[in-house]
Protein backbone atom coordinates (compact mmCIF):
# COMPACT_ATOMS: atom_id res chain seq x y z
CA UNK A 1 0.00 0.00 0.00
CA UNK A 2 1.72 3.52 -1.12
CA UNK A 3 2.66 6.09 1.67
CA UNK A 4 -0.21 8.31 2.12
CA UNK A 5 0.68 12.11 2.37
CA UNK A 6 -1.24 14.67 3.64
CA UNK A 7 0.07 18.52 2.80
CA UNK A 8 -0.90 21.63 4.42
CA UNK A 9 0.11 25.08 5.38
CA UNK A 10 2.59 25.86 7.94
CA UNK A 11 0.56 28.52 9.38
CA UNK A 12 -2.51 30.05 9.46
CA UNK A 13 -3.75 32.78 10.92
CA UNK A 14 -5.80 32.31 14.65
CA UNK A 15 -8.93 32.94 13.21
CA UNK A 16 -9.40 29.86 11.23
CA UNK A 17 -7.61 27.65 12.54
CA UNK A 18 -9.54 24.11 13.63
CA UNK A 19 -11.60 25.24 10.29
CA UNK A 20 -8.96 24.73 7.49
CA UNK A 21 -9.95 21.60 5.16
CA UNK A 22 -7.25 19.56 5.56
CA UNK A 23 -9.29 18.77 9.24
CA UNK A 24 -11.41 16.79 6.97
CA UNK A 25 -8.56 14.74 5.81
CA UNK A 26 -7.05 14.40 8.85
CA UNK A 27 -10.51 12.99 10.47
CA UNK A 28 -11.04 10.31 7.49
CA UNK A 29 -7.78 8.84 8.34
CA UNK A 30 -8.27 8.69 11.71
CA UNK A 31 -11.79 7.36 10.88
CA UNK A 32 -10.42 4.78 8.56
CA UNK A 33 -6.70 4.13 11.29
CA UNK A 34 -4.75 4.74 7.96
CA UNK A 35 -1.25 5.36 8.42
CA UNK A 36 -0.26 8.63 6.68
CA UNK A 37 2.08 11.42 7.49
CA UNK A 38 1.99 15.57 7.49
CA UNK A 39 3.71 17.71 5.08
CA UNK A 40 4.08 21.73 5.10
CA UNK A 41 4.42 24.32 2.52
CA UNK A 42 4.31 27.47 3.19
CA UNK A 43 1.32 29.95 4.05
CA UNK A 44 3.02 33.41 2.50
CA UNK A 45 4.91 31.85 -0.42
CA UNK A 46 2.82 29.87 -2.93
CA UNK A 47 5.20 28.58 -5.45
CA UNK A 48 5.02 26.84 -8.52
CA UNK A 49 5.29 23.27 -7.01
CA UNK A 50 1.92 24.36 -4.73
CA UNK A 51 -0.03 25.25 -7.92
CA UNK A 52 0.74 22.22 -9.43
CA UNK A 53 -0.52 20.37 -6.90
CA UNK A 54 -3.44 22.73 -5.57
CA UNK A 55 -3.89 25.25 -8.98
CA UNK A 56 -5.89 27.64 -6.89
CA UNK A 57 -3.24 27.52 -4.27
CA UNK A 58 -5.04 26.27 -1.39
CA UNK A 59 -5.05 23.27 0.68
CA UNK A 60 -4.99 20.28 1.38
CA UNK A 61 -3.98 17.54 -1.06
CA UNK A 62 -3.27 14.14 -0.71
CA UNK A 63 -0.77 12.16 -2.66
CA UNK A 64 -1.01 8.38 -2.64
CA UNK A 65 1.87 7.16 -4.28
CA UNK A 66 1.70 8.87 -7.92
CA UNK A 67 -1.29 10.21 -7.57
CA UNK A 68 -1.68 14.07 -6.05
CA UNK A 69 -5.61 14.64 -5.47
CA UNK A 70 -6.64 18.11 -4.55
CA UNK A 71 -10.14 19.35 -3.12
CA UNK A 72 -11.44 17.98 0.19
CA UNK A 73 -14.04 16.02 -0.92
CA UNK A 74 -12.89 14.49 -3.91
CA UNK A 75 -10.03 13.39 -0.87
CA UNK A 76 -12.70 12.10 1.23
CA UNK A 77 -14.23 9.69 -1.79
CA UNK A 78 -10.68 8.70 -2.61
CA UNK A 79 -10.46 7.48 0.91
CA UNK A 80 -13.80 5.59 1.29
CA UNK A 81 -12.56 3.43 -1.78
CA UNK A 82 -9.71 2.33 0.77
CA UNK A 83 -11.67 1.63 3.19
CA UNK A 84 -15.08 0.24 3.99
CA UNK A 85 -15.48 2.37 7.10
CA UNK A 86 -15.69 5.13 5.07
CA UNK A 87 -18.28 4.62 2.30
CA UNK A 88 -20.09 1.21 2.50
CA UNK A 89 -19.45 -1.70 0.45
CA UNK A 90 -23.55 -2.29 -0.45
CA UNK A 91 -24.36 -0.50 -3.62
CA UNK A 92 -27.45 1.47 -2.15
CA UNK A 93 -26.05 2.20 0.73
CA UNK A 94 -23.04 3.22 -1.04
CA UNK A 95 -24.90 5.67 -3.43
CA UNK A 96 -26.77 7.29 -0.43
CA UNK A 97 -23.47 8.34 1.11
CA UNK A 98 -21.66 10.10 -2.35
CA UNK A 99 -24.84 11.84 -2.89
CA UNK A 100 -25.00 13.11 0.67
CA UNK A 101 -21.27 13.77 0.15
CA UNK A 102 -22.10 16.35 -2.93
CA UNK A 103 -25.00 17.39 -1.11
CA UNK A 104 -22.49 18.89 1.66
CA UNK A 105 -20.28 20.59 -1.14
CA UNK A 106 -23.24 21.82 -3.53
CA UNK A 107 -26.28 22.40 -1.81
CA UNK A 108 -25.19 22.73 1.71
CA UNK A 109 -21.68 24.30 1.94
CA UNK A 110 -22.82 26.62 -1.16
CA UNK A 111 -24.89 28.73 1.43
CA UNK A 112 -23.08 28.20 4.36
CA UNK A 113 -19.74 29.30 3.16
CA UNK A 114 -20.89 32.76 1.99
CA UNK A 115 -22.74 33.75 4.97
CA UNK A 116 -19.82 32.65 7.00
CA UNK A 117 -17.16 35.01 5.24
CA UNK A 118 -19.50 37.80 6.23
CA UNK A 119 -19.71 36.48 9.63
CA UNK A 120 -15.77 36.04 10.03
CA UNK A 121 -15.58 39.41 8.66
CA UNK A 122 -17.62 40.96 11.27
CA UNK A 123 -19.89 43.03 8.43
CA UNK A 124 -23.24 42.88 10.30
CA UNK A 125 -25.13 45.61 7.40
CA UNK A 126 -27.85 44.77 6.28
CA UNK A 127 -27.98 44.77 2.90
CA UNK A 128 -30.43 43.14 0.03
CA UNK A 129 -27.27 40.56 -1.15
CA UNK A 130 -26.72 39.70 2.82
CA UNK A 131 -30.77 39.02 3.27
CA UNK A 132 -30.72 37.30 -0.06
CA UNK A 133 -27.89 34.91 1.71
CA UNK A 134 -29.40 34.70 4.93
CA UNK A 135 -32.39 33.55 3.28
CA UNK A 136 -30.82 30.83 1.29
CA UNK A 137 -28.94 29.18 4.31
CA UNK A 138 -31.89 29.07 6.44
CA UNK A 139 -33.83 27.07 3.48
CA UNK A 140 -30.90 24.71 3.76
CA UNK A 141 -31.15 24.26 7.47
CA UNK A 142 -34.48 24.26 7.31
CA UNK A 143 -34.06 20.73 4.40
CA UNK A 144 -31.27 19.71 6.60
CA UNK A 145 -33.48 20.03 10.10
CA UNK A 146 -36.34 17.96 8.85
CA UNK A 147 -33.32 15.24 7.41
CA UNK A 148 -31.60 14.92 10.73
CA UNK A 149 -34.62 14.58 12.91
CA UNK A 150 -35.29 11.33 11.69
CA UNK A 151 -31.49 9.50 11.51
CA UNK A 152 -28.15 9.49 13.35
CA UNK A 153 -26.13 9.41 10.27
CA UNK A 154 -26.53 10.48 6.84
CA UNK A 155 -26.88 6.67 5.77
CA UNK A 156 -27.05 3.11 7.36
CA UNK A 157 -23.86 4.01 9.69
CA UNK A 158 -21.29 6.77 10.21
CA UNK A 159 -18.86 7.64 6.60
CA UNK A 160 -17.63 10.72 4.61
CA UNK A 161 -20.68 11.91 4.08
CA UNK A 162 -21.04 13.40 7.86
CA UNK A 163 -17.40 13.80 8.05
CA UNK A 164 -18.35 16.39 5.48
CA UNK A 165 -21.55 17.44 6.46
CA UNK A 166 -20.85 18.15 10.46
CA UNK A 167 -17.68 20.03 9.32
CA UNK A 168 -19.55 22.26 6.69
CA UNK A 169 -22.49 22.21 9.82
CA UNK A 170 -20.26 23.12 12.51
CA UNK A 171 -19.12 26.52 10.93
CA UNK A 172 -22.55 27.72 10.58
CA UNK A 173 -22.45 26.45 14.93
CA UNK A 174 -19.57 28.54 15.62
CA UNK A 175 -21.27 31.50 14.86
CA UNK A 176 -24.96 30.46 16.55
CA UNK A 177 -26.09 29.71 13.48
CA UNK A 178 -27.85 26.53 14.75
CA UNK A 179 -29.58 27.61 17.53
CA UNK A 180 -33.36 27.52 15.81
CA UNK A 181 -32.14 24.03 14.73
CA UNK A 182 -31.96 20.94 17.17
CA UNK A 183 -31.42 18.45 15.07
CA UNK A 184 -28.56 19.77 12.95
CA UNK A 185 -26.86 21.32 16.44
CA UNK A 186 -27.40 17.44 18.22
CA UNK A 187 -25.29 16.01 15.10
CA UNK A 188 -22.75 18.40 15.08
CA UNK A 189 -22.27 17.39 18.63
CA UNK A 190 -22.28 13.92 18.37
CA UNK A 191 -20.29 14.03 14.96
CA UNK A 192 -17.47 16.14 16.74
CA UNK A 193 -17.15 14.28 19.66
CA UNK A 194 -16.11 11.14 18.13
CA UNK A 195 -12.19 10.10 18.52
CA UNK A 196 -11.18 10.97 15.28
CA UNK A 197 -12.29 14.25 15.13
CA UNK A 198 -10.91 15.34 18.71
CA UNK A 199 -7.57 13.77 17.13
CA UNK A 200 -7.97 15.11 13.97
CA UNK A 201 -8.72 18.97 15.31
CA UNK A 202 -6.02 18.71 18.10
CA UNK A 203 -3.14 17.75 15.55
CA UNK A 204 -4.38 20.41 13.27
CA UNK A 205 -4.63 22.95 16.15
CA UNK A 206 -1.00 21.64 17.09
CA UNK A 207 0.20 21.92 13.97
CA UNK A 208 -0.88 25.77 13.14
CA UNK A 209 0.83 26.60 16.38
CA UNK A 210 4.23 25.32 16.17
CA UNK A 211 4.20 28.16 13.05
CA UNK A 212 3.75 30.81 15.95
């Protein structure tokens, strides 16, 4: 089996750190107990080996022997085809988690992630494009509510899809954005408090800091 490699920024700024994607990563193989390692490149100077890796220069990406696979949730379905404790081995089961996987990118994440930029930026005006997004993530959470009242997990048991899902969740959480919606605040918690995450966010957290 090839040498899995995880690669991240050395540093981040405080403000989002325990939010940067490669968490995701991080908790899959901690999820899955795959052996992988950490590398670093750096936060101020994206150079030409980062773009060819990441071409927006972001992170994370994984490389798996030859193969270098950028965006977090295309690494997450890489991962469930190593392992069954990631996305199920039964066929229907199987299809419900990838389509609750891209229902965490493109339905769920696509609201969540602009209302959270203004949120981070501390912009409360009201303005008709800021109701227009408030709007739109509250229809989510309103689809997702009504999901998560009746299930623990996304599918039959626990995969990538809620790895996803509670980390996409749990932004809209750290700024009270769940607090009209039980359901979708009860499975962030229970998500989050699994082993792999707490490893997962402590090693990031860790990580970020020895950039200080």
């Amino acid at each position: 089996m090839a040498e899995l490699v995880l690669t991240t920024f050395d540093w981040v700024p405080e403000l989002p750190r325990g939010y940067v994607r490669d968490l995701r990563v991080r908790w899959a193989l901690e999820e899955a107990e795959l052996p992988y390692r950490v590398n670093s490149v750096s936060f101020r100077d994206r150079g030409d080996d980062h773009f060819s890796h990441q071409p927006f220069g972001q992170v994370p990406w994984l490389s798996d022997g030859d193969l270098s696979i950028f965006e977090s949730g295309a690494i997450l379905l890489h991962l469930g085809e190593r392992s069954d404790k990631l996305i199920m081995t039964d066929p229907r089961v199987r299809s419900e988690v990838i389509e609750w996987l891209f229902a965490a990118l493109n339905s769920v994440e696509a609201a969540s992630l602009p209302w959270s930029l203004f949120k981070f930026s501390g912009d409360d005006t009201e303005t008709p494009g800021r109701t227009h997004l408030d709007g739109f993530l509250q229809a989510r959470l309103q689809r997702m509510e009504a999901v998560l009242k009746g299930r623990k997990w996304l599918a039959e048991s626990f995969s990538v899809a809620d790895i996803l899902m509670a980390d996409v969740l749990r932004l809209v959480d750290r700024f009270d954005g769940l607090a009209d919606y039980p359901a979708c605040s009860n499975y962030v918690a229970r998500t989050t408090a699994r082993p792999g995450f707490l490893k997962a966010y402590k090693d990031q957290m860790e990580h970020f800091a020895a950039g200080d």
